[in-house]
PDB file of N, CA and C in Angstrom:
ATOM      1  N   UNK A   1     199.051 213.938 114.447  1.00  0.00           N
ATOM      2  CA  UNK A   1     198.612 213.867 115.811  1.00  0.00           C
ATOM      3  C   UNK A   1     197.288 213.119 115.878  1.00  0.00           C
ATOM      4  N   UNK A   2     197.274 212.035 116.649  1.00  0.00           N
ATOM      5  CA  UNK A   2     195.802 211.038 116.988  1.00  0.00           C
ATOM      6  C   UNK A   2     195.214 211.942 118.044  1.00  0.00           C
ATOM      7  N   UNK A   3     193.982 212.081 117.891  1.00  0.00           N
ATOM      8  CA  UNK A   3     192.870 212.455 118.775  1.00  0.00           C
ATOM      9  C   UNK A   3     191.961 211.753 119.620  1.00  0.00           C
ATOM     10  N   UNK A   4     192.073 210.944 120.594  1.00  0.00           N
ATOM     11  CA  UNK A   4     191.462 210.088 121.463  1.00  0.00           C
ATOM     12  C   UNK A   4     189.820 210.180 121.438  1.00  0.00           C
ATOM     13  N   UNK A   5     189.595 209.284 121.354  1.00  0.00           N
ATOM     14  CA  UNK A   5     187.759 209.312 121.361  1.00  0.00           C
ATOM     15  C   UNK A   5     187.344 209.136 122.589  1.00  0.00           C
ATOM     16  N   UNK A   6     187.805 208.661 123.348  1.00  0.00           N
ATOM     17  CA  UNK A   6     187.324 208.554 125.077  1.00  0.00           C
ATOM     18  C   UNK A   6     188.071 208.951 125.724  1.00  0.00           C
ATOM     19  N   UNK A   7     187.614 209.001 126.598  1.00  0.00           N
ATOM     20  CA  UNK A   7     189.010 209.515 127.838  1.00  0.00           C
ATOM     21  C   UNK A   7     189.483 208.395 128.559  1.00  0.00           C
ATOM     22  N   UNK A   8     190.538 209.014 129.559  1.00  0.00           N
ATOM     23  CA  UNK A   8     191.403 207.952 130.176  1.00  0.00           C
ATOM     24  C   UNK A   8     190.682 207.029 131.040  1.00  0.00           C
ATOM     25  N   UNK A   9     189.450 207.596 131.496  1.00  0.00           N
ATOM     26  CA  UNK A   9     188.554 206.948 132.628  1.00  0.00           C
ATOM     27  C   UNK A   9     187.282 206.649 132.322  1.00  0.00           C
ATOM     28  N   UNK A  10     187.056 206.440 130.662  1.00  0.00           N
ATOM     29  CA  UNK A  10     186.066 205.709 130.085  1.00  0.00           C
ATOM     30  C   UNK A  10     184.977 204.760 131.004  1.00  0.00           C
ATOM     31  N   UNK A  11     183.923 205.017 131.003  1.00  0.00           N
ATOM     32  CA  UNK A  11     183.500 203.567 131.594  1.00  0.00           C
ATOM     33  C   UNK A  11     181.813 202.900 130.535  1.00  0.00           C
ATOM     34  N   UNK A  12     181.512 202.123 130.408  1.00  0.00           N
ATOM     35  CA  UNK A  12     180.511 201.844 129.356  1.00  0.00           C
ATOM     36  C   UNK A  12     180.043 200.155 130.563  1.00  0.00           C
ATOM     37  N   UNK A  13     178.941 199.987 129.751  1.00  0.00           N
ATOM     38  CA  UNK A  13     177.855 198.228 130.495  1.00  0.00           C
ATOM     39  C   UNK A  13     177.368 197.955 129.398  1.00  0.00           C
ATOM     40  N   UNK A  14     178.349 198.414 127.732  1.00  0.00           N
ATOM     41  CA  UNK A  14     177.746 197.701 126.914  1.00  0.00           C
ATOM     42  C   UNK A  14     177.904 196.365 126.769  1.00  0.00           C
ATOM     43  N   UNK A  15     179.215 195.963 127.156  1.00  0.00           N
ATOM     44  CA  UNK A  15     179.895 194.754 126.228  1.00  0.00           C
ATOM     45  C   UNK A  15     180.039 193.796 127.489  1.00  0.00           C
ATOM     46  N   UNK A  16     179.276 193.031 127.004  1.00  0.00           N
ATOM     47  CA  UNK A  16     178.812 191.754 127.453  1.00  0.00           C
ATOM     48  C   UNK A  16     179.247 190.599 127.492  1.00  0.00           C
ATOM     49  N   UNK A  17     180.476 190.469 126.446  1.00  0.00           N
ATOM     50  CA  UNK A  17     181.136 189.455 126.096  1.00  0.00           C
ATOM     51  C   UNK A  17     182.661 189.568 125.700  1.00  0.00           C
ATOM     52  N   UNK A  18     183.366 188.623 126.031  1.00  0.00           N
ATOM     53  CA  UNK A  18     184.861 189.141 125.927  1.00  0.00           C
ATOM     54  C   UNK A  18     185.918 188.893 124.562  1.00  0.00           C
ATOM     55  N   UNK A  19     184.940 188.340 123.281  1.00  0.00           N
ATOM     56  CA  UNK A  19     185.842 188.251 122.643  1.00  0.00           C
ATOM     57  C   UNK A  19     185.432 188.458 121.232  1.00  0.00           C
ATOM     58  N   UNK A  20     185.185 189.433 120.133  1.00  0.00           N
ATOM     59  CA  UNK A  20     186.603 190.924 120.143  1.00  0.00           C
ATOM     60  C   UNK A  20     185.947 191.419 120.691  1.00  0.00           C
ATOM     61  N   UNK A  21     186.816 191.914 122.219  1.00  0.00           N
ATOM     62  CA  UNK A  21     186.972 193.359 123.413  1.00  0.00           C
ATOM     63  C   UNK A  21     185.780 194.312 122.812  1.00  0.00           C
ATOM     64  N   UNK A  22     184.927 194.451 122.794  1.00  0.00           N
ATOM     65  CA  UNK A  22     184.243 195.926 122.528  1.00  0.00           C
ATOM     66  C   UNK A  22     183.946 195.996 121.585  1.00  0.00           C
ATOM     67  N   UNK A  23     183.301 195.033 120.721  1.00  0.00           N
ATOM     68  CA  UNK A  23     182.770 194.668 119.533  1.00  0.00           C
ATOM     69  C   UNK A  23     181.757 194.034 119.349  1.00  0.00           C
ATOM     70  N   UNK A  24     181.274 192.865 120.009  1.00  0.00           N
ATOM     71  CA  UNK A  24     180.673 191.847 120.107  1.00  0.00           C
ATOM     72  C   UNK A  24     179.227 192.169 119.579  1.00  0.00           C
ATOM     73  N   UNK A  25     178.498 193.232 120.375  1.00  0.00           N
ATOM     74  CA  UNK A  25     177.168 193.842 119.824  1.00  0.00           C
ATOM     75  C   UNK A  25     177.524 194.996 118.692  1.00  0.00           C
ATOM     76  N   UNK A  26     178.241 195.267 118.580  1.00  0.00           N
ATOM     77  CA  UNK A  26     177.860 196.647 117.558  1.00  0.00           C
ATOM     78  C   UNK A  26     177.816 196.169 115.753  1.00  0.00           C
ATOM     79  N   UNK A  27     178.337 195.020 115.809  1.00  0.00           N
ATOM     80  CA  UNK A  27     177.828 194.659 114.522  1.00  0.00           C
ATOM     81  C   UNK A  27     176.771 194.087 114.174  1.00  0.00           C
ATOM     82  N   UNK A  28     175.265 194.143 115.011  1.00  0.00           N
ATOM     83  CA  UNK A  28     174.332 193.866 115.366  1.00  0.00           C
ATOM     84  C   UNK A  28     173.336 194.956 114.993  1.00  0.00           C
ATOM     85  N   UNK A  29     174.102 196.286 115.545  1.00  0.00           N
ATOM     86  CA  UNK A  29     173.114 197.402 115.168  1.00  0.00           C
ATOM     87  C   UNK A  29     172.599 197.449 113.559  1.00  0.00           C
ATOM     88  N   UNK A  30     170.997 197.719 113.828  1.00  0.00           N
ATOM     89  CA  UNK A  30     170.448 197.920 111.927  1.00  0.00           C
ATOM     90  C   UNK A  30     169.879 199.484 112.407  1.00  0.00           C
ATOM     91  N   UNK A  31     169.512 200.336 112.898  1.00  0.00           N
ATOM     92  CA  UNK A  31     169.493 201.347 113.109  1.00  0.00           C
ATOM     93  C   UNK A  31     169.763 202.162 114.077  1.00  0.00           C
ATOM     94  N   UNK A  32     170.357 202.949 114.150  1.00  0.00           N
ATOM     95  CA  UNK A  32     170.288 204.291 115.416  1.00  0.00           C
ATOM     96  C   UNK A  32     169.493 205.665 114.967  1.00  0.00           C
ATOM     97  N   UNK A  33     169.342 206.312 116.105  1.00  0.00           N
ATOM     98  CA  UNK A  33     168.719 207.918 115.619  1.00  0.00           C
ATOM     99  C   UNK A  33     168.680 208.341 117.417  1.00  0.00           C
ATOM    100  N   UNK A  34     169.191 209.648 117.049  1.00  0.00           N
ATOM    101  CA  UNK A  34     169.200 210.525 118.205  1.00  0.00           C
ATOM    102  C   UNK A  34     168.192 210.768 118.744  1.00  0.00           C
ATOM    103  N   UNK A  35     167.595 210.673 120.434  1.00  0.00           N
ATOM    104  CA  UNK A  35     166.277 211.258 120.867  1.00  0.00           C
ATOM    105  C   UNK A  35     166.402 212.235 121.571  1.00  0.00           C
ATOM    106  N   UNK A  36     167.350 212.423 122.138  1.00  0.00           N
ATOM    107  CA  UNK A  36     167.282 213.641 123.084  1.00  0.00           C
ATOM    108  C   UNK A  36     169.004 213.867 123.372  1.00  0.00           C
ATOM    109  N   UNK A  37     169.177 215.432 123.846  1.00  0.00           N
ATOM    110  CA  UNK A  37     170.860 215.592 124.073  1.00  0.00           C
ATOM    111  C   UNK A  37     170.707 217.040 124.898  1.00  0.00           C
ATOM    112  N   UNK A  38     171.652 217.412 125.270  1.00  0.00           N
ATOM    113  CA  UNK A  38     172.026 218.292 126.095  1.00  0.00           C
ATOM    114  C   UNK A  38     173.558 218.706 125.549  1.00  0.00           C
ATOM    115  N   UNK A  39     174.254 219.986 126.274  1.00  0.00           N
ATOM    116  CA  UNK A  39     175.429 220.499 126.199  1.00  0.00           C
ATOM    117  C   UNK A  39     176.578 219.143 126.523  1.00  0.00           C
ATOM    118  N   UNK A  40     176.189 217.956 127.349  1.00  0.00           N
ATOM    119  CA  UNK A  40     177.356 217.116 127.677  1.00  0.00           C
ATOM    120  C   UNK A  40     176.969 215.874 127.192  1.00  0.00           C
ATOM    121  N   UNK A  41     175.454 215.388 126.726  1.00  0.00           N
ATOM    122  CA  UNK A  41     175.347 214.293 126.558  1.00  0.00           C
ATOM    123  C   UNK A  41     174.333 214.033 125.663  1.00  0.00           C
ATOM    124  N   UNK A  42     174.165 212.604 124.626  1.00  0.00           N
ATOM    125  CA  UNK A  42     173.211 212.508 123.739  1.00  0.00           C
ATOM    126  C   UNK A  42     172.451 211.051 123.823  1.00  0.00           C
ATOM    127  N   UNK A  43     171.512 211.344 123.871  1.00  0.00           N
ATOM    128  CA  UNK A  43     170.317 209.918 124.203  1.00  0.00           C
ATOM    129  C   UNK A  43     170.182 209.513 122.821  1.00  0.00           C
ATOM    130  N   UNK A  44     170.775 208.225 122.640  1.00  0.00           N
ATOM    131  CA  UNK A  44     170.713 207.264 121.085  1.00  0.00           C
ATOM    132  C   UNK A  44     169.714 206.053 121.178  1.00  0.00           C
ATOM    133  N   UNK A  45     168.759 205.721 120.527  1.00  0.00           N
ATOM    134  CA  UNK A  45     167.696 204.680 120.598  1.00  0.00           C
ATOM    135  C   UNK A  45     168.487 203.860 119.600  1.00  0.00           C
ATOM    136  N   UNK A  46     168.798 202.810 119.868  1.00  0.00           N
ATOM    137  CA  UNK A  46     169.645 201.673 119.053  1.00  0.00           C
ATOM    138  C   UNK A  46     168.964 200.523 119.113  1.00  0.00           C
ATOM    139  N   UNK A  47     168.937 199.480 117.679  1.00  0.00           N
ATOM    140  CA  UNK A  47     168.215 198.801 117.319  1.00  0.00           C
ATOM    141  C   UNK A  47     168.694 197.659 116.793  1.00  0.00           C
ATOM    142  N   UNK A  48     168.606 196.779 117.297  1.00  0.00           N
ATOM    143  CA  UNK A  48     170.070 195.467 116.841  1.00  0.00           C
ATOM    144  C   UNK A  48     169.111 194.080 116.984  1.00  0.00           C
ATOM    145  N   UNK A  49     169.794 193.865 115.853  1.00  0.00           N
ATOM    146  CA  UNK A  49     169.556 192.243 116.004  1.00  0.00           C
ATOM    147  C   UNK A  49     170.262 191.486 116.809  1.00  0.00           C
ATOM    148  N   UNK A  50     169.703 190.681 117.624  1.00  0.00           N
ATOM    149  CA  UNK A  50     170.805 190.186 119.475  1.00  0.00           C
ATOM    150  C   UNK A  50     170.770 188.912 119.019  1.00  0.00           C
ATOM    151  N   UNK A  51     171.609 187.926 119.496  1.00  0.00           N
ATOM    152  CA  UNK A  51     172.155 187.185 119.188  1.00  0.00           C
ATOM    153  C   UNK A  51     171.576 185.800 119.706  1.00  0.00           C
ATOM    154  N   UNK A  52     172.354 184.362 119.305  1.00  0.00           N
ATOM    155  CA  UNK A  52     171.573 183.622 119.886  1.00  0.00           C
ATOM    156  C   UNK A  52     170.927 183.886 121.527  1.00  0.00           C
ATOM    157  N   UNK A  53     171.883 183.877 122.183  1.00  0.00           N
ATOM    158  CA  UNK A  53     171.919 184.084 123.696  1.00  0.00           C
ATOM    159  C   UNK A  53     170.330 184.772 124.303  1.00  0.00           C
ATOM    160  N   UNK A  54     169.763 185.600 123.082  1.00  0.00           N
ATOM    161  CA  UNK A  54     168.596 186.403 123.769  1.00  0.00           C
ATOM    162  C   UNK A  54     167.549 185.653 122.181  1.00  0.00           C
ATOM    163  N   UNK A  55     167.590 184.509 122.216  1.00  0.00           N
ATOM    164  CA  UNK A  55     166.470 183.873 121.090  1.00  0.00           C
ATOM    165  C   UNK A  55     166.708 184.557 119.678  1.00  0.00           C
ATOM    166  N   UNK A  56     167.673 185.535 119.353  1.00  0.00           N
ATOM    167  CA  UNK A  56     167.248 185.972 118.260  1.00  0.00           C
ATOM    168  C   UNK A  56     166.162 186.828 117.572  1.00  0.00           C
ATOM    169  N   UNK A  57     166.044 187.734 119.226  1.00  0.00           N
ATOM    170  CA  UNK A  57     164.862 189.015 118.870  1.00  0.00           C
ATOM    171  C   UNK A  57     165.610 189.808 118.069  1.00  0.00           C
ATOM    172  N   UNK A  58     164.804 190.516 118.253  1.00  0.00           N
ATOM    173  CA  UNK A  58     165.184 192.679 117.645  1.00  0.00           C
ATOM    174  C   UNK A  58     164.647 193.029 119.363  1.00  0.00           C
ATOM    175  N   UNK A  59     165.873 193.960 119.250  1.00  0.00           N
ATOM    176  CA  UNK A  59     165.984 194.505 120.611  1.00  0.00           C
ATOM    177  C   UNK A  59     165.995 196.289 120.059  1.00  0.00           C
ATOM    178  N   UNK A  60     165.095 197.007 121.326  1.00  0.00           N
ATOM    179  CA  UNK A  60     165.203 198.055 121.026  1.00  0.00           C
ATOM    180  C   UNK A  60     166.071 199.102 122.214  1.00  0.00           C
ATOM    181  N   UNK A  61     166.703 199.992 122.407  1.00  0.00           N
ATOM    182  CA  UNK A  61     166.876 200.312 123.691  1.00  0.00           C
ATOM    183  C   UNK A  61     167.765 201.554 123.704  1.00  0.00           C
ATOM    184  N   UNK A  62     167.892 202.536 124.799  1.00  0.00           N
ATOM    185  CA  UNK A  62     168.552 203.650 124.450  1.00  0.00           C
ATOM    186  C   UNK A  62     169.965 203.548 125.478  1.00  0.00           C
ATOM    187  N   UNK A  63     170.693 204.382 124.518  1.00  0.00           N
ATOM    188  CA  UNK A  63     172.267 204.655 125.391  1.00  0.00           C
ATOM    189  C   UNK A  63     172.462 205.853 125.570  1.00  0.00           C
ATOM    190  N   UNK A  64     173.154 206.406 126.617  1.00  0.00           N
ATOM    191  CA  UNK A  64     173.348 207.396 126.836  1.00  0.00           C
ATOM    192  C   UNK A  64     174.995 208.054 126.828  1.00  0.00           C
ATOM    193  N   UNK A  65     175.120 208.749 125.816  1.00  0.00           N
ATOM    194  CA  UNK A  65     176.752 208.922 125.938  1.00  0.00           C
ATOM    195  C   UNK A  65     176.768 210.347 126.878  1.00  0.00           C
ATOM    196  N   UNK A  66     178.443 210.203 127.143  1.00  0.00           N
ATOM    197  CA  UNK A  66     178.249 211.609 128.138  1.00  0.00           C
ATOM    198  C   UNK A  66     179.656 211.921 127.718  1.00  0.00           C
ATOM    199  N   UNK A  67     180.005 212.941 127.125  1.00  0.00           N
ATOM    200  CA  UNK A  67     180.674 214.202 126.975  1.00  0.00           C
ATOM    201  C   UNK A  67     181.577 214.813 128.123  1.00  0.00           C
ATOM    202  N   UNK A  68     182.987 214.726 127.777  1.00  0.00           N
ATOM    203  CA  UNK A  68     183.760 215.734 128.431  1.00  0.00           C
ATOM    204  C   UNK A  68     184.833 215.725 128.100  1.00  0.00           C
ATOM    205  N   UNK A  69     186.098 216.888 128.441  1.00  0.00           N
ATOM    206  CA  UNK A  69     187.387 216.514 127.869  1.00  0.00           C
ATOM    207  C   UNK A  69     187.799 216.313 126.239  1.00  0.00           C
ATOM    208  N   UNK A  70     186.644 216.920 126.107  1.00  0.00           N
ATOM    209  CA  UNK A  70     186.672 216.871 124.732  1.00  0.00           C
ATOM    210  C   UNK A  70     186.540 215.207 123.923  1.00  0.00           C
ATOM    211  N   UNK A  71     185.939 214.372 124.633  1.00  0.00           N
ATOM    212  CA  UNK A  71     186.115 212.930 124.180  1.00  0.00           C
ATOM    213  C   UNK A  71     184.881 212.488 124.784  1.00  0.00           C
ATOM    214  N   UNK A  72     184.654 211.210 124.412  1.00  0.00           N
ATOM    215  CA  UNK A  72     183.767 210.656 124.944  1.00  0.00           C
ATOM    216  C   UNK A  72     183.887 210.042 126.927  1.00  0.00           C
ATOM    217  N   UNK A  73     183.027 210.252 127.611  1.00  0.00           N
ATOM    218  CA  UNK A  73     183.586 209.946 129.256  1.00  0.00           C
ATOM    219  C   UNK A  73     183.069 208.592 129.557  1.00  0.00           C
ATOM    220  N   UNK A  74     181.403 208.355 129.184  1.00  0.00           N
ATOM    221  CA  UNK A  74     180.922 206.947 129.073  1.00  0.00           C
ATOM    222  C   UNK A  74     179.887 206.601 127.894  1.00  0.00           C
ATOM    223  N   UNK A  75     179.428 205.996 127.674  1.00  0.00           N
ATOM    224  CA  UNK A  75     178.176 204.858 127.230  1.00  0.00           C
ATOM    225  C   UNK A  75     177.803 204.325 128.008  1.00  0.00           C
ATOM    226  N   UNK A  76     176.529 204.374 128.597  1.00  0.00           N
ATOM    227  CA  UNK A  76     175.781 203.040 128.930  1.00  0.00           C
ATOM    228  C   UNK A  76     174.371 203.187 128.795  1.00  0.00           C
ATOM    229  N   UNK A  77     174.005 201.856 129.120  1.00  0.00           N
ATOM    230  CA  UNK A  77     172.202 201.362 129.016  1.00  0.00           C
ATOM    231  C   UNK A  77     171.762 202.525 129.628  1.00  0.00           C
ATOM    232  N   UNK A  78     170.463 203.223 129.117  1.00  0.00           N
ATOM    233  CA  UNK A  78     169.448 203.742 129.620  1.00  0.00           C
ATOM    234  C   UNK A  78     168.842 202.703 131.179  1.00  0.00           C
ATOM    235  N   UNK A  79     168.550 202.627 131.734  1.00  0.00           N
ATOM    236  CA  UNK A  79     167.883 201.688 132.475  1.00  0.00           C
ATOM    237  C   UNK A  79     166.835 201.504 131.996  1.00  0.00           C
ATOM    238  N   UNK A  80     165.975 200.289 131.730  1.00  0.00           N
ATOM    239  CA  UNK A  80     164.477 199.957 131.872  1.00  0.00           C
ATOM    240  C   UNK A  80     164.227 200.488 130.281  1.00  0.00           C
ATOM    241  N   UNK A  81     164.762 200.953 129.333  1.00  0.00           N
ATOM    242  CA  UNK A  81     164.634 200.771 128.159  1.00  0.00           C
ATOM    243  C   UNK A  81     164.487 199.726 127.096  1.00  0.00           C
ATOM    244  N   UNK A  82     165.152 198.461 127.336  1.00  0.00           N
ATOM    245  CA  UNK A  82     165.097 197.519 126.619  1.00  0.00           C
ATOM    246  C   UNK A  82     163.810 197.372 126.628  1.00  0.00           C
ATOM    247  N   UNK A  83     163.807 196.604 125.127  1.00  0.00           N
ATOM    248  CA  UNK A  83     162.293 196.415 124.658  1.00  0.00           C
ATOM    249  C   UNK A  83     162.546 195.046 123.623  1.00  0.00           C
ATOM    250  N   UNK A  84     162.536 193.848 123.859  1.00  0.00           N
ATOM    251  CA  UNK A  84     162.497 192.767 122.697  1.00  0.00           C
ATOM    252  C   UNK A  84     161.203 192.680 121.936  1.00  0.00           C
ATOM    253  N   UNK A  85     161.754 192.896 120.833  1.00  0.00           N
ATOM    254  CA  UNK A  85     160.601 192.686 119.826  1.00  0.00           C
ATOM    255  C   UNK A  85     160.289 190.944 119.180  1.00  0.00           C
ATOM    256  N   UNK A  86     159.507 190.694 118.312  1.00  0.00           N
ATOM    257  CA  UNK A  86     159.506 189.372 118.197  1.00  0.00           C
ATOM    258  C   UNK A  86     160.518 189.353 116.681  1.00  0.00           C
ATOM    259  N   UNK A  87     161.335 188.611 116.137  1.00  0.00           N
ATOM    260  CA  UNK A  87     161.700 188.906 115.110  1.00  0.00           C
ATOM    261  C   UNK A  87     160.703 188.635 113.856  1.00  0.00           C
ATOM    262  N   UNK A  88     161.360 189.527 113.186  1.00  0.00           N
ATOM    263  CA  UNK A  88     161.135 189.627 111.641  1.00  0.00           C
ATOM    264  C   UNK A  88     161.802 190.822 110.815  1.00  0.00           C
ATOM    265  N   UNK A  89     161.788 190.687 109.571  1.00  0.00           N
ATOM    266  CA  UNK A  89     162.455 191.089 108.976  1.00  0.00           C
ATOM    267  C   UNK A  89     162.228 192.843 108.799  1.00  0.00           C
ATOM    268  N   UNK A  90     163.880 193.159 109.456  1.00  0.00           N
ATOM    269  CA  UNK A  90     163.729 194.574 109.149  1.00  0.00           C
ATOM    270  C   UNK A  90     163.904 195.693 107.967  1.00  0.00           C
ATOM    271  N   UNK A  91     163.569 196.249 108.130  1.00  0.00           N
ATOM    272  CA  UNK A  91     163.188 197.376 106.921  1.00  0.00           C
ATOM    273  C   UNK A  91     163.732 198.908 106.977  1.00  0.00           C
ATOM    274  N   UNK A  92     164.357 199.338 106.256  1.00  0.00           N
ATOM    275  CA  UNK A  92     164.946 201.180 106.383  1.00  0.00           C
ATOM    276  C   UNK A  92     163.443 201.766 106.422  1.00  0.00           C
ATOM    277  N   UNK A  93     163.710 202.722 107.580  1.00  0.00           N
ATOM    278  CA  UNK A  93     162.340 203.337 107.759  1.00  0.00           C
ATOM    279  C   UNK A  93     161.208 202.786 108.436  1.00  0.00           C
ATOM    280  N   UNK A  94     161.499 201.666 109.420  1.00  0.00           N
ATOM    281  CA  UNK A  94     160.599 201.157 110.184  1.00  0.00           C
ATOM    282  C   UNK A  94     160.404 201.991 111.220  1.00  0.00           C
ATOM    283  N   UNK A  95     159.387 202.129 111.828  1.00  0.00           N
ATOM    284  CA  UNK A  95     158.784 202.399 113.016  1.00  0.00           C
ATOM    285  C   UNK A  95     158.678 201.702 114.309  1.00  0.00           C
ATOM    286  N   UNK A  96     159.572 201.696 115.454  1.00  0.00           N
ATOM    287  CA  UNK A  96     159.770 200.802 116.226  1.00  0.00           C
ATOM    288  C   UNK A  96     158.960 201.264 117.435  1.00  0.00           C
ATOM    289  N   UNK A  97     158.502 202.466 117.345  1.00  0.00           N
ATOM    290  CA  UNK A  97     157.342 203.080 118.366  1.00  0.00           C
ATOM    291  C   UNK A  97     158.117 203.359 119.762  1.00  0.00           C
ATOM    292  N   UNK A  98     159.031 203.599 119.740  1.00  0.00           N
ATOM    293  CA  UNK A  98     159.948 203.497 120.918  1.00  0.00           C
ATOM    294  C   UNK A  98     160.763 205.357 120.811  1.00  0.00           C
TER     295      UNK A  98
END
């Protein structure tokens, strides 16, 4: 028996671009870590290297998943979280002050 990770009425403002469907940024991420959560939902600070399109910063910024049905209901942007950093080379265990 498969166990669905989202539900039927999913909705997310991650994916930005249409080709692979719902992929495009997440192989970008170099760190996540949990900041805050509740009984339905968990605040993730995610840390990705962005692509040409945004110069090739380090972007910092939080998502918010939300819980129900036993699956995931959405993802999306925090508002007003993004934070471009200037690039350089990242490191396990950096401090992004965010």
């Amino acid at each position: 028996m498969q166990q669905c990770v989202v539900t039927p009425d999913f909705k997310t403002d991650l994916y930005n671009e249409g080709f692979p469907a719902g992929t495009y940024n997440m192989g970008t991420i170099v760190d996540m870590k949990a900041v805050a959560g509740t009984d339905s939902s968990l605040t993730v600070r995610i840390v990705q290297r962005v692509t040409a399109e945004d110069e090739y910063k380090v972007k910092v910024e939080r998502w918010n998943f939300v819980f129900g049905q036993g699956a995931i209901q959405s993802v999306k942007v925090v508002p007003d979280t993004a934070k471009y950093l200037d690039r350089y080379t990242l490191f396990p265990g950096a401090d992004f002050g965010i």
